[in-house]
C-alpha atoms as a PDB file:
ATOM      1  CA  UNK A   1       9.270 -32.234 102.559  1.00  0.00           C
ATOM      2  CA  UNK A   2       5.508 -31.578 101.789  1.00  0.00           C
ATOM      3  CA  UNK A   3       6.181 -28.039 101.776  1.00  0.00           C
ATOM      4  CA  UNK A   4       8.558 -28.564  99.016  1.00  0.00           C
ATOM      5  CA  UNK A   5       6.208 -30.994  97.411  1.00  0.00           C
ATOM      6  CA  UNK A   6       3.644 -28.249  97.793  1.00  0.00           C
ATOM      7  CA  UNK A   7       5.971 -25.897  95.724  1.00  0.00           C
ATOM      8  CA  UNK A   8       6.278 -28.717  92.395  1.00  0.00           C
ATOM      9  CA  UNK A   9       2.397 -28.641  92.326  1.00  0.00           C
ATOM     10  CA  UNK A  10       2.107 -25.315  92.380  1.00  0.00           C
ATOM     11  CA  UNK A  11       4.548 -24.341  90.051  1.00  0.00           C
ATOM     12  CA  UNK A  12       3.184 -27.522  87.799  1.00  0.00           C
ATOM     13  CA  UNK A  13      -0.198 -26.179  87.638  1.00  0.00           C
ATOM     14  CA  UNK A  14       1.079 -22.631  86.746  1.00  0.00           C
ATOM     15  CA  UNK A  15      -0.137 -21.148  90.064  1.00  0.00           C
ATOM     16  CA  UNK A  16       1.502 -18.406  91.374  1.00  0.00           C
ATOM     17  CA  UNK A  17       4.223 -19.479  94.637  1.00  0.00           C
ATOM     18  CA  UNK A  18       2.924 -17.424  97.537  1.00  0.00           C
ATOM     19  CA  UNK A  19       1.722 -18.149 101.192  1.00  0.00           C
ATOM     20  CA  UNK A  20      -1.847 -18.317 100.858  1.00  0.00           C
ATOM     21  CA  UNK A  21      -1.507 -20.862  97.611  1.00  0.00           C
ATOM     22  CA  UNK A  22       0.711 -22.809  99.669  1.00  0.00           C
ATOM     23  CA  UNK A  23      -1.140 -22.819 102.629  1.00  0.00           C
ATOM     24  CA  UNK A  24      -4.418 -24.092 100.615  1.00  0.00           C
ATOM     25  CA  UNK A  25      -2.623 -26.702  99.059  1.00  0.00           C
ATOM     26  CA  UNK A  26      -0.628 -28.164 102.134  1.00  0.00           C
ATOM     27  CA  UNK A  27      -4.387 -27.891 104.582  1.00  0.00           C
ATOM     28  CA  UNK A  28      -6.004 -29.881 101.339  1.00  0.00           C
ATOM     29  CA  UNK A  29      -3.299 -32.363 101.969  1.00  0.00           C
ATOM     30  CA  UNK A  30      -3.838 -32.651 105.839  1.00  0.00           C
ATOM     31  CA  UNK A  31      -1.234 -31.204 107.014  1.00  0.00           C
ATOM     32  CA  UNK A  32      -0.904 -28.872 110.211  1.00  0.00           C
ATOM     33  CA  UNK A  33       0.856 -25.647 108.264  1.00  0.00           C
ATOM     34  CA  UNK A  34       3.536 -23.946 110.041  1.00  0.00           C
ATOM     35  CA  UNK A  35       3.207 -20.539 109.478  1.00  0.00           C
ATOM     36  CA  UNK A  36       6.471 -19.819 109.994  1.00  0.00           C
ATOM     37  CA  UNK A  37       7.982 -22.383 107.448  1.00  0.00           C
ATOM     38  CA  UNK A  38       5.540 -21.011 104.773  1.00  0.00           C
ATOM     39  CA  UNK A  39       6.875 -17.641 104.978  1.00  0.00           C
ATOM     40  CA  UNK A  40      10.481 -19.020 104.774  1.00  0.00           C
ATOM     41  CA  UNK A  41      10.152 -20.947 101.722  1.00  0.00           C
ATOM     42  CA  UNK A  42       7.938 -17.893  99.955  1.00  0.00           C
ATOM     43  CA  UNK A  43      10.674 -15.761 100.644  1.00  0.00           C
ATOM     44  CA  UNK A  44      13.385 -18.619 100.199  1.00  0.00           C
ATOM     45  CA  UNK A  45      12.138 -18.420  95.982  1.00  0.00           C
ATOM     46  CA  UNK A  46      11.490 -15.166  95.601  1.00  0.00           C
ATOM     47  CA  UNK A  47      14.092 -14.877  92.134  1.00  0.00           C
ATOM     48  CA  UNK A  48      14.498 -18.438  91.815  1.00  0.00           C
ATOM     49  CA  UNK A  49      13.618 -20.062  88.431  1.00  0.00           C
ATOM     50  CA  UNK A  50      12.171 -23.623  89.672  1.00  0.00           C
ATOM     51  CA  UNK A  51      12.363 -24.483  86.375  1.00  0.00           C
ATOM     52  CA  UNK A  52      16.524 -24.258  86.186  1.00  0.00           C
ATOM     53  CA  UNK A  53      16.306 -25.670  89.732  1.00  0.00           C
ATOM     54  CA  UNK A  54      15.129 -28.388  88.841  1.00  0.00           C
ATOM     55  CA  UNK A  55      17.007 -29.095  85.459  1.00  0.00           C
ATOM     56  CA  UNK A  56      20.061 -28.425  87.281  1.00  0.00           C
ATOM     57  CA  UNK A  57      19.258 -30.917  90.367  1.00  0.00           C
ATOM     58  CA  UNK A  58      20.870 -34.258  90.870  1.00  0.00           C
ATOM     59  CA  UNK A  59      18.659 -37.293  91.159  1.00  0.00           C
ATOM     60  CA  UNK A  60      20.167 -40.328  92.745  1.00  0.00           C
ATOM     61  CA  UNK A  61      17.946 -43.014  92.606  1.00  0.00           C
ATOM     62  CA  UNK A  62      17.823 -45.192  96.251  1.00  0.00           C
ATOM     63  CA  UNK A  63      16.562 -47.970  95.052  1.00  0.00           C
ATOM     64  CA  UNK A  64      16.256 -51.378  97.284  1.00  0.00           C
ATOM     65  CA  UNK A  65      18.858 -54.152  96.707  1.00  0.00           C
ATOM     66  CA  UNK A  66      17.602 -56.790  94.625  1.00  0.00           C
ATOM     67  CA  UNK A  67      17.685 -60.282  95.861  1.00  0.00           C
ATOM     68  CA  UNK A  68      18.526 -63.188  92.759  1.00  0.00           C
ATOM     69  CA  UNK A  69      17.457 -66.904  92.816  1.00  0.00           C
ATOM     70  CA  UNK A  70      20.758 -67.242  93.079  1.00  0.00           C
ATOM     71  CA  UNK A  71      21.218 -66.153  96.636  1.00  0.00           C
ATOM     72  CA  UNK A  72      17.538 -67.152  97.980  1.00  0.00           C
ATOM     73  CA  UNK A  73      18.772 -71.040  97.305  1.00  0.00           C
ATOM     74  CA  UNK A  74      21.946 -70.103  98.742  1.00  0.00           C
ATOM     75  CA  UNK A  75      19.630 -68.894 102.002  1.00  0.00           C
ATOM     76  CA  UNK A  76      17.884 -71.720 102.014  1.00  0.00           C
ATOM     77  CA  UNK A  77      20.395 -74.091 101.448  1.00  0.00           C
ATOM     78  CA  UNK A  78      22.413 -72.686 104.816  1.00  0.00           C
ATOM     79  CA  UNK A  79      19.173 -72.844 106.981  1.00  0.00           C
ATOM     80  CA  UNK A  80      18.363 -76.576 105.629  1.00  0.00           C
ATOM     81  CA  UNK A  81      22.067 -77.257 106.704  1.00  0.00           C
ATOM     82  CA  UNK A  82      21.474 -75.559 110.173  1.00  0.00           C
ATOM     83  CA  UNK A  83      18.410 -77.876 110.662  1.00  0.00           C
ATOM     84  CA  UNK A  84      19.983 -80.975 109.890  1.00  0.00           C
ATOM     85  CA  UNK A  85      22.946 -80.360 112.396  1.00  0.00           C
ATOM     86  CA  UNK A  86      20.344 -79.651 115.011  1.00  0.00           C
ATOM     87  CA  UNK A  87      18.823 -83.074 114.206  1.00  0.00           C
ATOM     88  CA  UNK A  88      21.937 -84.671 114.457  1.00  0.00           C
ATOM     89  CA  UNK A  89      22.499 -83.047 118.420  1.00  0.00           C
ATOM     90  CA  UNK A  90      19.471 -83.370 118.920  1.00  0.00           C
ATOM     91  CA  UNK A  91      19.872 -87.321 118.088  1.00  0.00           C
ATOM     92  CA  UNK A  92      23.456 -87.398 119.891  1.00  0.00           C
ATOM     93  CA  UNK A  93      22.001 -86.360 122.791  1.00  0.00           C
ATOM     94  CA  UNK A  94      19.139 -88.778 123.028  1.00  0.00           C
ATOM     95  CA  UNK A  95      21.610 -91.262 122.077  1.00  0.00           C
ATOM     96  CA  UNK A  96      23.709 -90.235 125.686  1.00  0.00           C
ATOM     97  CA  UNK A  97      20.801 -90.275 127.714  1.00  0.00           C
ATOM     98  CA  UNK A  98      19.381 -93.591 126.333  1.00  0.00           C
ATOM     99  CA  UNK A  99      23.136 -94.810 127.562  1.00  0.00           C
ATOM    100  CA  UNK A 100      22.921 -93.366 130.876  1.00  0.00           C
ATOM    101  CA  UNK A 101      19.407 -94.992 131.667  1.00  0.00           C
ATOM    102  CA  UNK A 102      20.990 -99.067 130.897  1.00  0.00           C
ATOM    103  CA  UNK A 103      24.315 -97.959 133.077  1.00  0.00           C
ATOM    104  CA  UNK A 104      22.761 -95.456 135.281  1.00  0.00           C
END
């Protein structure tokens, strides 16, 4: 993906797409170049108008569910009910054992 990335800042800045622009820009950004995948993509654009491309390209947004107040009470509403219904077994079963110790 940075390789592509690489590609959108060249292009943005007006630089001219070839290996040794991309190769400065993607080392500036830390990242071990693969020789082979520059040479791929050069040759993957030659005739391409990025500009077109990227008119043309579908964007679909991935954006993280939202949660409402709505369903953060409802969350905490269902864990308050858990905890009280441990309470009461917790309670019933003192309640046995207290039994068993005055018949026991």
């Amino acid at each position: 993906m940075e390789y592509v990335y690489a590609v959108l800042l060249l292009h943005h800045a007006g630089k001219e797409i070839n290996e040794d622009n991309l190769k400065s820009v993607l080392e500036a950004a830390g990242v071990n170049v693969d020789d082979a995948k520059v040479k791929a993509l050069v040759s993957a654009l030659e005739g391409i108008d990025i500009d077109e491309a990227i008119s043309k390209a579908t964007f679909v947004p991935t954006a993280a569910p939202t949660v409402t107040t709505t369903e953060v009470k409802e969350e905490e509403e269902k864990k308050e009910e858990e905890k009280k219904e441990e309470e009461e077994e917790k309670a019933e079963e003192e309640a046995l054992e207290g039994l068993g110790a005055l018949f026991g």
